[in-house]
PDB file of N, CA and C in Angstrom:
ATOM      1  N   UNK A   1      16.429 -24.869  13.938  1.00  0.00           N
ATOM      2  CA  UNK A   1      16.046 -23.530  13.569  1.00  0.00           C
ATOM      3  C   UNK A   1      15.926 -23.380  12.049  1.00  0.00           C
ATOM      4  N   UNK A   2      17.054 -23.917  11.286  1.00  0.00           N
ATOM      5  CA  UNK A   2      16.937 -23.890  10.087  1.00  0.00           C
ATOM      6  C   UNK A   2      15.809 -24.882   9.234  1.00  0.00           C
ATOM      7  N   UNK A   3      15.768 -25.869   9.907  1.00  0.00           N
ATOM      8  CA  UNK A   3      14.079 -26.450   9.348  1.00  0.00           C
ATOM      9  C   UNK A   3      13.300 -25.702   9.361  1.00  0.00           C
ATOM     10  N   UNK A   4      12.507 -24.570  10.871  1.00  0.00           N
ATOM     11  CA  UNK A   4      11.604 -24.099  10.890  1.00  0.00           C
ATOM     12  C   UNK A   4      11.696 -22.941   9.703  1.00  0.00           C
ATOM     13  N   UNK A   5      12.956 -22.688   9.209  1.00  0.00           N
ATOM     14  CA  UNK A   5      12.896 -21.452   8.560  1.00  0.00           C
ATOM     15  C   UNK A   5      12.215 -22.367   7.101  1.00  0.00           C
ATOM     16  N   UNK A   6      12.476 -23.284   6.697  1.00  0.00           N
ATOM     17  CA  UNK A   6      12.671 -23.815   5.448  1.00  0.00           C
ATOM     18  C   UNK A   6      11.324 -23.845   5.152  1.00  0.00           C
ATOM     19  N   UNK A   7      10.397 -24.320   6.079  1.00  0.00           N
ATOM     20  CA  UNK A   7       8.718 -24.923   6.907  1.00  0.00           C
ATOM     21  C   UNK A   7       7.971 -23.829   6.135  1.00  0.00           C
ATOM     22  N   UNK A   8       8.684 -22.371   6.687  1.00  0.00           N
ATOM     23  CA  UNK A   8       8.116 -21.069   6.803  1.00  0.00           C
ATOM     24  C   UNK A   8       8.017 -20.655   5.396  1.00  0.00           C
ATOM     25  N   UNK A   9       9.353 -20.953   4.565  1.00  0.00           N
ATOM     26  CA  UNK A   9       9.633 -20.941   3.235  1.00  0.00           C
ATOM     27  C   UNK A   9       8.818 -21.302   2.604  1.00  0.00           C
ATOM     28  N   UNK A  10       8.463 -22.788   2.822  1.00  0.00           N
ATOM     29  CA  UNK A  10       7.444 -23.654   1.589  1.00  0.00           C
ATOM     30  C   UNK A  10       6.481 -23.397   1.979  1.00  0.00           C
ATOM     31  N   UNK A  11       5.638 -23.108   3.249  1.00  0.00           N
ATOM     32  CA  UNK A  11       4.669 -22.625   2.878  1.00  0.00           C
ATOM     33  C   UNK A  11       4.215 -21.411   2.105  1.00  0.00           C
ATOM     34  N   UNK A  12       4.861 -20.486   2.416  1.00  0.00           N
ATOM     35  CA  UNK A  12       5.050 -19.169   1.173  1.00  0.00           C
ATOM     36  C   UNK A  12       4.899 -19.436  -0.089  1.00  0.00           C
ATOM     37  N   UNK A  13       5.991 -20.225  -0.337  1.00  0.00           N
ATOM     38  CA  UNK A  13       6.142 -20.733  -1.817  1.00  0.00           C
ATOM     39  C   UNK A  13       4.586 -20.994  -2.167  1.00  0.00           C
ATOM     40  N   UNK A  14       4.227 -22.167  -1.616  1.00  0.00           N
ATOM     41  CA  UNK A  14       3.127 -22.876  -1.599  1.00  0.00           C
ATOM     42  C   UNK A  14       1.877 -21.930  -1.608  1.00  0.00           C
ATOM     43  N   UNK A  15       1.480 -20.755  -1.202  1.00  0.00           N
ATOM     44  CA  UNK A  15       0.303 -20.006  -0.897  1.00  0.00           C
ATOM     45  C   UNK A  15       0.689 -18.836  -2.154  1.00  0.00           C
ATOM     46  N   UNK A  16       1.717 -18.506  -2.242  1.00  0.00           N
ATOM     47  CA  UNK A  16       2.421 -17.973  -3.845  1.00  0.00           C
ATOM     48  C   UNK A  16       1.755 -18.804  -4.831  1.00  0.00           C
ATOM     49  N   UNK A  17       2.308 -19.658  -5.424  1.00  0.00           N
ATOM     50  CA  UNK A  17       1.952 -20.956  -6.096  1.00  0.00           C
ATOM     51  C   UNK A  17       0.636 -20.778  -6.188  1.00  0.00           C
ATOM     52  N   UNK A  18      -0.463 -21.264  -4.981  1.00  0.00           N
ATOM     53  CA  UNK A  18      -1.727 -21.495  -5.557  1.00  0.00           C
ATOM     54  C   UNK A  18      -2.613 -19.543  -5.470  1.00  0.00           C
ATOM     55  N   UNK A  19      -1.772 -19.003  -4.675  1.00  0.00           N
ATOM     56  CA  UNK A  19      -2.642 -17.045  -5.571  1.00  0.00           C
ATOM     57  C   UNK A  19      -1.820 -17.354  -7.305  1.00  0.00           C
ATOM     58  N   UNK A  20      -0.896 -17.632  -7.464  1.00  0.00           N
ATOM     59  CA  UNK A  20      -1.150 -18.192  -8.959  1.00  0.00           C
ATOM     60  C   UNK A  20      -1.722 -18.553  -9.769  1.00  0.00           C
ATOM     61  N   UNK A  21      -1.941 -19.638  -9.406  1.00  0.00           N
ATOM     62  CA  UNK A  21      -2.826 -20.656 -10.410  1.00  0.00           C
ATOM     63  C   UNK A  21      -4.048 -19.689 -10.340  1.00  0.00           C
ATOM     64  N   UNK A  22      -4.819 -18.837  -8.593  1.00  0.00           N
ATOM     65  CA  UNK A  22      -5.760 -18.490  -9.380  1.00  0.00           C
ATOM     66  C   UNK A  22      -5.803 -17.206  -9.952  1.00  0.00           C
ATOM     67  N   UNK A  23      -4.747 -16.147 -10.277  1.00  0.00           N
ATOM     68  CA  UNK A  23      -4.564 -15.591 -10.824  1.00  0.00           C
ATOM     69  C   UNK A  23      -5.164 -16.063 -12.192  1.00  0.00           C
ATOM     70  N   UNK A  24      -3.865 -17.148 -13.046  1.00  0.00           N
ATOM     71  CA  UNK A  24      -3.969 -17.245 -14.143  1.00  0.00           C
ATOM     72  C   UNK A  24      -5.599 -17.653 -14.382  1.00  0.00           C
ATOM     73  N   UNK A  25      -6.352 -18.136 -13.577  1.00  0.00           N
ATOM     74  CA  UNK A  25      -7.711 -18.971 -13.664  1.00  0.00           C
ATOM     75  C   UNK A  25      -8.405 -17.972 -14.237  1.00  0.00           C
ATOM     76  N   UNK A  26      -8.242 -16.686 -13.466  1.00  0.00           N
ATOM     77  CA  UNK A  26      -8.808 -15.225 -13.369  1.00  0.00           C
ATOM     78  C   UNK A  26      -8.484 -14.979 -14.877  1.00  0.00           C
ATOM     79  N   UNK A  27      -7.631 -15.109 -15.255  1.00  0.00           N
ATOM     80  CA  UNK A  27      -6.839 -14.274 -16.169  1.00  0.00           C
ATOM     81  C   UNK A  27      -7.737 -15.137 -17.418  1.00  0.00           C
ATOM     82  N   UNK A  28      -7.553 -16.011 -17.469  1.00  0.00           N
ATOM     83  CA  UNK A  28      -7.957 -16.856 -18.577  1.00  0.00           C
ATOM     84  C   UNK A  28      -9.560 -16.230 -18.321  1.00  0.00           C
ATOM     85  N   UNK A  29      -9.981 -16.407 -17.462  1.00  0.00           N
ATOM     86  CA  UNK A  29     -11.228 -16.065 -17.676  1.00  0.00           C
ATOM     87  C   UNK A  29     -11.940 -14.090 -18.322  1.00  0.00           C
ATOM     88  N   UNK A  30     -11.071 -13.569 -17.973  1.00  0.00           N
ATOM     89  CA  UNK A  30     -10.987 -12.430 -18.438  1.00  0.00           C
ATOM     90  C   UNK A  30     -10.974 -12.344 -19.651  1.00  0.00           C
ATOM     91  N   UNK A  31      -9.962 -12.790 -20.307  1.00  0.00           N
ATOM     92  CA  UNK A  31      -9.632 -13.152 -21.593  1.00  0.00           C
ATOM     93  C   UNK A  31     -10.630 -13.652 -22.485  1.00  0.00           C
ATOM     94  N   UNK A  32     -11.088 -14.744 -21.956  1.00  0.00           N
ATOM     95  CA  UNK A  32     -12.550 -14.899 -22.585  1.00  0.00           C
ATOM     96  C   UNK A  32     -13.538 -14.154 -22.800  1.00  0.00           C
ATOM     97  N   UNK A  33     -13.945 -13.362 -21.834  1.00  0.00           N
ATOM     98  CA  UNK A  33     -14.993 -12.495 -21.729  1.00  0.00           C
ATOM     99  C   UNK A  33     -14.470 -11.461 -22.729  1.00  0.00           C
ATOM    100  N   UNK A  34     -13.254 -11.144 -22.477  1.00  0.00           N
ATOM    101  CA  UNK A  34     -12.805  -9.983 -23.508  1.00  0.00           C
ATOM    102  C   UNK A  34     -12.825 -10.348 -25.195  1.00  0.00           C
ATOM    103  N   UNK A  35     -12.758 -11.241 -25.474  1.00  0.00           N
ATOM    104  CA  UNK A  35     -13.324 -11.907 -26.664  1.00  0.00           C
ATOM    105  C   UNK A  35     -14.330 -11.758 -27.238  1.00  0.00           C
ATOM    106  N   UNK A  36     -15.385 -12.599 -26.069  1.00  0.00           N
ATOM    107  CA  UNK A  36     -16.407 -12.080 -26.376  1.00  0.00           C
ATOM    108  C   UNK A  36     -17.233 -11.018 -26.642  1.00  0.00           C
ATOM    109  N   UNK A  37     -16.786  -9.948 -25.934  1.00  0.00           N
ATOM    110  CA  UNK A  37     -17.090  -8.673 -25.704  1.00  0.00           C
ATOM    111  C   UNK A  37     -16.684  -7.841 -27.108  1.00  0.00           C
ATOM    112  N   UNK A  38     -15.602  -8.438 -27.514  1.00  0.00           N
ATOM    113  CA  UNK A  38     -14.831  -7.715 -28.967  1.00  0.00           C
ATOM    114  C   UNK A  38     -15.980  -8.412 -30.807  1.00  0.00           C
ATOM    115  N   UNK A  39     -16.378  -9.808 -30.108  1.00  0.00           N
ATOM    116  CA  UNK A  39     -17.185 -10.060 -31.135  1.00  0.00           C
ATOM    117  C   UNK A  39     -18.590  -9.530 -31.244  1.00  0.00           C
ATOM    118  N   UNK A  40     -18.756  -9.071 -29.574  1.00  0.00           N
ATOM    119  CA  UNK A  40     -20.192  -8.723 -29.445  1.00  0.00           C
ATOM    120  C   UNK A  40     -20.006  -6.937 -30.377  1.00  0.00           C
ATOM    121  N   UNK A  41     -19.157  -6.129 -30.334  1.00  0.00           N
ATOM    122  CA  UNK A  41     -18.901  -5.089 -30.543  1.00  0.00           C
ATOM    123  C   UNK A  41     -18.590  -5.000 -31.569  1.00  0.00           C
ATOM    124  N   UNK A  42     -18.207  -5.965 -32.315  1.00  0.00           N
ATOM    125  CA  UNK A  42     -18.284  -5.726 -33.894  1.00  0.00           C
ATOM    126  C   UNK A  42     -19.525  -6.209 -34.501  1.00  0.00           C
ATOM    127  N   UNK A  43     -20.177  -6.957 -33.910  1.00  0.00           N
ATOM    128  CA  UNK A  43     -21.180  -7.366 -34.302  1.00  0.00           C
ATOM    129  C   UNK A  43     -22.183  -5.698 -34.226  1.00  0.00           C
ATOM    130  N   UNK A  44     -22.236  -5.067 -33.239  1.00  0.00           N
ATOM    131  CA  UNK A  44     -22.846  -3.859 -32.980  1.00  0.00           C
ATOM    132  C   UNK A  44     -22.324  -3.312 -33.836  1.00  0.00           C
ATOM    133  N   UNK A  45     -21.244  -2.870 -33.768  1.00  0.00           N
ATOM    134  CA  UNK A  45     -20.544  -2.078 -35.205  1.00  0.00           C
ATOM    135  C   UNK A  45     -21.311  -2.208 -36.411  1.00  0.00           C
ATOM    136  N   UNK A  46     -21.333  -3.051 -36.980  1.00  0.00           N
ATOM    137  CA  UNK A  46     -22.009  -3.784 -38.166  1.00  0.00           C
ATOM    138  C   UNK A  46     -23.276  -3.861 -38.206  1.00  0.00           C
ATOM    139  N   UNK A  47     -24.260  -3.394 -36.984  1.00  0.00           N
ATOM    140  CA  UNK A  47     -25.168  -3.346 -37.358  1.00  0.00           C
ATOM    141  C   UNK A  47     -25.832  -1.963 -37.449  1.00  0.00           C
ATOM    142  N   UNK A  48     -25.195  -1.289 -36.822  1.00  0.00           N
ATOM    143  CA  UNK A  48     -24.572   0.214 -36.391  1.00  0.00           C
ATOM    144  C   UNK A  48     -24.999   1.087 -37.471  1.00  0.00           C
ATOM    145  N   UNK A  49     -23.536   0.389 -38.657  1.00  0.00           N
ATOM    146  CA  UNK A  49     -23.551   0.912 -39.548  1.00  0.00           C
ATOM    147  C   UNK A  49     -24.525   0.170 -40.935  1.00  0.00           C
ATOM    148  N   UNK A  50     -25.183  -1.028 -40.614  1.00  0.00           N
ATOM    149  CA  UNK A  50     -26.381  -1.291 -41.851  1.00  0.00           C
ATOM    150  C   UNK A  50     -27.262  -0.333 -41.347  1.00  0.00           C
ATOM    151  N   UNK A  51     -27.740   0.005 -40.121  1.00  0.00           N
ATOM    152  CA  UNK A  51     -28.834   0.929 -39.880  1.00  0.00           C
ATOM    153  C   UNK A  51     -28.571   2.471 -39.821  1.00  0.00           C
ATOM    154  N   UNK A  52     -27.440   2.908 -40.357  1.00  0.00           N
ATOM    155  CA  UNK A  52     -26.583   4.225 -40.642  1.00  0.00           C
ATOM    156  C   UNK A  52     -26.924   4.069 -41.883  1.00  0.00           C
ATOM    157  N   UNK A  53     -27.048   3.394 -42.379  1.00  0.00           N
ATOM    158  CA  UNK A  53     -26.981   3.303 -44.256  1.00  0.00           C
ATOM    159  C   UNK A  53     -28.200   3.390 -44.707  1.00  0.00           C
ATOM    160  N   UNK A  54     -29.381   2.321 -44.182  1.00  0.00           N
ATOM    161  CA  UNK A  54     -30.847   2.547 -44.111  1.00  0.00           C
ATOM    162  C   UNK A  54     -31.231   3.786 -43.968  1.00  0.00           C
ATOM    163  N   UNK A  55     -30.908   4.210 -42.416  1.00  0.00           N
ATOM    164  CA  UNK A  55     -31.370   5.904 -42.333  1.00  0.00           C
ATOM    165  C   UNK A  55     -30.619   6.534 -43.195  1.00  0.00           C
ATOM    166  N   UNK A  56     -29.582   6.560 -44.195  1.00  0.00           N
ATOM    167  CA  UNK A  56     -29.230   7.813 -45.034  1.00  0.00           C
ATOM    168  C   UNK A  56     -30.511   7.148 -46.545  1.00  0.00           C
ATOM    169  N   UNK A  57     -30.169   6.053 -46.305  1.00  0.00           N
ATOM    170  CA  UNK A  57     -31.362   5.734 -47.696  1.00  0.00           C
ATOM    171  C   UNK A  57     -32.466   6.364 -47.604  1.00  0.00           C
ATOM    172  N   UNK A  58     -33.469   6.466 -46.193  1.00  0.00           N
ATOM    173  CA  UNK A  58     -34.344   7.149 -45.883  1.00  0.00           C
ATOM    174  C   UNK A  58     -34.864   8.529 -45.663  1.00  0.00           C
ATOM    175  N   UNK A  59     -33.351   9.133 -45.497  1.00  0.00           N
ATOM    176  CA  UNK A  59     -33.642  10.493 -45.681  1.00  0.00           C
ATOM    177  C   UNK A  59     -33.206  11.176 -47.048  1.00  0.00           C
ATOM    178  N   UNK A  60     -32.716  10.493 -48.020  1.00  0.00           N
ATOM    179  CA  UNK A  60     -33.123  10.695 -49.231  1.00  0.00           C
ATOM    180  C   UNK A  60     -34.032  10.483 -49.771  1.00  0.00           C
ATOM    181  N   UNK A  61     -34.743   9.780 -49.830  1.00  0.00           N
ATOM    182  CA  UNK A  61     -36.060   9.306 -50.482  1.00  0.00           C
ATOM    183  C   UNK A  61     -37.415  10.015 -49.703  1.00  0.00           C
ATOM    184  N   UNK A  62     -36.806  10.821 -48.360  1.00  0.00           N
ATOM    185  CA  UNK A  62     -37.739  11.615 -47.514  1.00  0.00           C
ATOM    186  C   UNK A  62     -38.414  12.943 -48.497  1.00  0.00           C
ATOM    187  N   UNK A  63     -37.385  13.108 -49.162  1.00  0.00           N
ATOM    188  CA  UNK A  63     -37.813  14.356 -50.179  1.00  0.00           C
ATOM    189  C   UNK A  63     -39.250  14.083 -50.950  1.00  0.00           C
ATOM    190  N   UNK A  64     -39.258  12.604 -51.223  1.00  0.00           N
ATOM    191  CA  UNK A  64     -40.265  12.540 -52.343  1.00  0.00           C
ATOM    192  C   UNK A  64     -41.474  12.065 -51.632  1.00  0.00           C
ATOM    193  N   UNK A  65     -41.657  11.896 -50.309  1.00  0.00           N
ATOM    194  CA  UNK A  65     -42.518  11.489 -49.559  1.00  0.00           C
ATOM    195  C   UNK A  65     -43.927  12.151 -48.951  1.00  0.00           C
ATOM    196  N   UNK A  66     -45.055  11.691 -49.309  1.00  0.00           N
ATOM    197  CA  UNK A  66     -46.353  12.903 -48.331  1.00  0.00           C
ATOM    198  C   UNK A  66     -45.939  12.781 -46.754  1.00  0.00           C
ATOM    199  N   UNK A  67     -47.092  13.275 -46.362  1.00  0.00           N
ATOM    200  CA  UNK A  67     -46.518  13.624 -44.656  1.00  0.00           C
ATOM    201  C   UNK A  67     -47.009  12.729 -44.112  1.00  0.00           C
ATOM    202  N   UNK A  68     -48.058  11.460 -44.410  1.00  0.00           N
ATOM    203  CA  UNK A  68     -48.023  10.523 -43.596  1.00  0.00           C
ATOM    204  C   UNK A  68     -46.821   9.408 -44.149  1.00  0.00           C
ATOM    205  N   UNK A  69     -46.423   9.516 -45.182  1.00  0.00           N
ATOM    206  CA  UNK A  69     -44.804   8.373 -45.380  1.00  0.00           C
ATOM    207  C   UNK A  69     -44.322   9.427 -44.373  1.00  0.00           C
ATOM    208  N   UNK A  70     -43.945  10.359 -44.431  1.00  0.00           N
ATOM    209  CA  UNK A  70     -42.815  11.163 -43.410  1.00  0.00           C
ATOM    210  C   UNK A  70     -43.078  10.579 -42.095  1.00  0.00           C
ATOM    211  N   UNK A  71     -44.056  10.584 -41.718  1.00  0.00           N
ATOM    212  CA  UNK A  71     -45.107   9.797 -39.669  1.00  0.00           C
ATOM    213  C   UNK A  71     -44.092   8.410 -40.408  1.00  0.00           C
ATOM    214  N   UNK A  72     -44.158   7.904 -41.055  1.00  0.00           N
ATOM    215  CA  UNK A  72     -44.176   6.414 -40.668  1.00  0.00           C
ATOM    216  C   UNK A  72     -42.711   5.884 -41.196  1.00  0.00           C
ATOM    217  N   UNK A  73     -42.112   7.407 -41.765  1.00  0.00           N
ATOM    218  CA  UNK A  73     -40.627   7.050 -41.435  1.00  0.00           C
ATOM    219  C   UNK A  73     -39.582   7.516 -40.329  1.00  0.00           C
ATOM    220  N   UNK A  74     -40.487   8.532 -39.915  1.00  0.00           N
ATOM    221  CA  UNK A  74     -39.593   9.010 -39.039  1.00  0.00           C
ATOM    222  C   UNK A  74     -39.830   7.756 -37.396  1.00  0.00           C
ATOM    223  N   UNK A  75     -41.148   7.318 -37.448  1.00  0.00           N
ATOM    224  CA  UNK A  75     -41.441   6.173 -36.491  1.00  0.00           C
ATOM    225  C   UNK A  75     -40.209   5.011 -36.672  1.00  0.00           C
ATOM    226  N   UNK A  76     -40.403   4.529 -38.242  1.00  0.00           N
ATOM    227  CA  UNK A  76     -39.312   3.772 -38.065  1.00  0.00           C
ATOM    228  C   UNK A  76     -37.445   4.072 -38.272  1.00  0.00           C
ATOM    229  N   UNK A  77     -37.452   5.461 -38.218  1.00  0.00           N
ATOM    230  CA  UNK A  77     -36.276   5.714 -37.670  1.00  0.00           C
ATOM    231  C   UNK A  77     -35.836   5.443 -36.081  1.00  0.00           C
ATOM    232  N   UNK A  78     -37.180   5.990 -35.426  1.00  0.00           N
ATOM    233  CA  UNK A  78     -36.536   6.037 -34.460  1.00  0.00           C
ATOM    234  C   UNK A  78     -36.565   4.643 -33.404  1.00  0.00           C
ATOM    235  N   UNK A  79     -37.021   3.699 -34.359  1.00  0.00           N
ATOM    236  CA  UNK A  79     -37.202   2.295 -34.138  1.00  0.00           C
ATOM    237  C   UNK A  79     -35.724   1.735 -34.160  1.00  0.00           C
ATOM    238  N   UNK A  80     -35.144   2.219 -35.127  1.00  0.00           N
ATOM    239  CA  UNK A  80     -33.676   2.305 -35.317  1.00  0.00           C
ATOM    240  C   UNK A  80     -32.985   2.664 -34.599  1.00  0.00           C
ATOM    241  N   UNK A  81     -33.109   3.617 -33.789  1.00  0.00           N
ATOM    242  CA  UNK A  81     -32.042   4.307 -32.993  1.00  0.00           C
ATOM    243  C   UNK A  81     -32.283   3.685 -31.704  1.00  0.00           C
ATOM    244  N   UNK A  82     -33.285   3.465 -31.500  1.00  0.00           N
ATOM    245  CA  UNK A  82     -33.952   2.592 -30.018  1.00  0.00           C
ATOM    246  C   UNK A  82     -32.905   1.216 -30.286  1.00  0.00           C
ATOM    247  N   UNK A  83     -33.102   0.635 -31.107  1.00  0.00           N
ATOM    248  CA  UNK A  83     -32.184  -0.595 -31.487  1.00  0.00           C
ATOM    249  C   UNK A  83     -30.999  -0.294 -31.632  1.00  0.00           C
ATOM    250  N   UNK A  84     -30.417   0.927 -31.851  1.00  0.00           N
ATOM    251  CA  UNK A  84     -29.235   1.508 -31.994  1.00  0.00           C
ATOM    252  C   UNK A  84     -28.369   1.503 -29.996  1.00  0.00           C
ATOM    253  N   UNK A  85     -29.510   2.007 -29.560  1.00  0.00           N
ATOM    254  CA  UNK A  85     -29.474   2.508 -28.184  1.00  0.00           C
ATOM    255  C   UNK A  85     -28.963   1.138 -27.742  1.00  0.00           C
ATOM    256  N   UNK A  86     -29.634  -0.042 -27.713  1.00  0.00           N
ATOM    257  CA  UNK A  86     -30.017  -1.566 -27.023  1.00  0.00           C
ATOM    258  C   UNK A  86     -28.866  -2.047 -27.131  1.00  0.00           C
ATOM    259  N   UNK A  87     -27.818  -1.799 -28.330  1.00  0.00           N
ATOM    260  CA  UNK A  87     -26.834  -2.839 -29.032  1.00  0.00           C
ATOM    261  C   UNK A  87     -25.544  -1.722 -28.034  1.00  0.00           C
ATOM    262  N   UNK A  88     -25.928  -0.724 -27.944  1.00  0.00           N
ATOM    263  CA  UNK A  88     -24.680   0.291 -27.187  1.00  0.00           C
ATOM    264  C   UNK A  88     -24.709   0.198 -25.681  1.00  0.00           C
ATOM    265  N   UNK A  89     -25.871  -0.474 -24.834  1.00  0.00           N
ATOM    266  CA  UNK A  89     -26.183  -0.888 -23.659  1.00  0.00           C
ATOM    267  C   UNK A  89     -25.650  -2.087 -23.340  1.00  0.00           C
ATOM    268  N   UNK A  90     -25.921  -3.071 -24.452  1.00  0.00           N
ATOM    269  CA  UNK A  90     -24.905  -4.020 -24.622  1.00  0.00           C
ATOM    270  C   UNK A  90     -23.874  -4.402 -24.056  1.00  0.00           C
ATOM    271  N   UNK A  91     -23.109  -3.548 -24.962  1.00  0.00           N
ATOM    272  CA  UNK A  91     -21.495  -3.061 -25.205  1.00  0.00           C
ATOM    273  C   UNK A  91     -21.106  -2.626 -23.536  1.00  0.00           C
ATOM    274  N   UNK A  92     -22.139  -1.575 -22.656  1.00  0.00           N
ATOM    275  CA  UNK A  92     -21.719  -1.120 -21.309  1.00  0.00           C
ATOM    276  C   UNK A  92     -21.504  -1.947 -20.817  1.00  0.00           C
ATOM    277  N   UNK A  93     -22.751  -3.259 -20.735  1.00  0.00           N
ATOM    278  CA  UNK A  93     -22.787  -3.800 -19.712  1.00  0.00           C
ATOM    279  C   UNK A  93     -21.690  -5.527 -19.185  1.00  0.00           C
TER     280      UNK A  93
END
């Protein structure tokens, strides 16, 4: 009787043991991704804010501009923010 109990034991142990290993497998792999995900997001950050800096450059210099520079900055503003949009879709997905 006490064998069968022991039988009953190690296999437990044993099916414990390997939801372990793939726990940690899981885990490690998470970890990675979360890495990545933190470099991808500073990388966005950073570009975030060079194209935060551009558009304030641009809407200063908007003052001194005719109305077709105004068409062809406000186009490439919003060329910016579209790219702004892409790098934050990114980040969701």
């Amino acid at each position: 009787m006490e064998i069968l109990q022991f039988q009953g034991l190690e296999e437990k142990l044993q099916k414990l043991v390997q939801r372990y290993e793939l726990l940690e497998k899981e885990n490690r792999k998470l970890k990675a991704e979360s890495e990545k995900n933190q470099i991808l997001l500073a990388q966005a950050n950073a570009k975030i804010a060079k194209l935060q800096q551009q558009n304030d450059a641009l809407k200063i210099g908007a003052e001194y501009l005719s109305d077709g520079d105004k068409k062809m900055l406000e186009y490439r503003i919003d060329g910016y923010l579209r790219e702004i949009d892409k790098c934050l879709a990114l980040l969701d997905a």
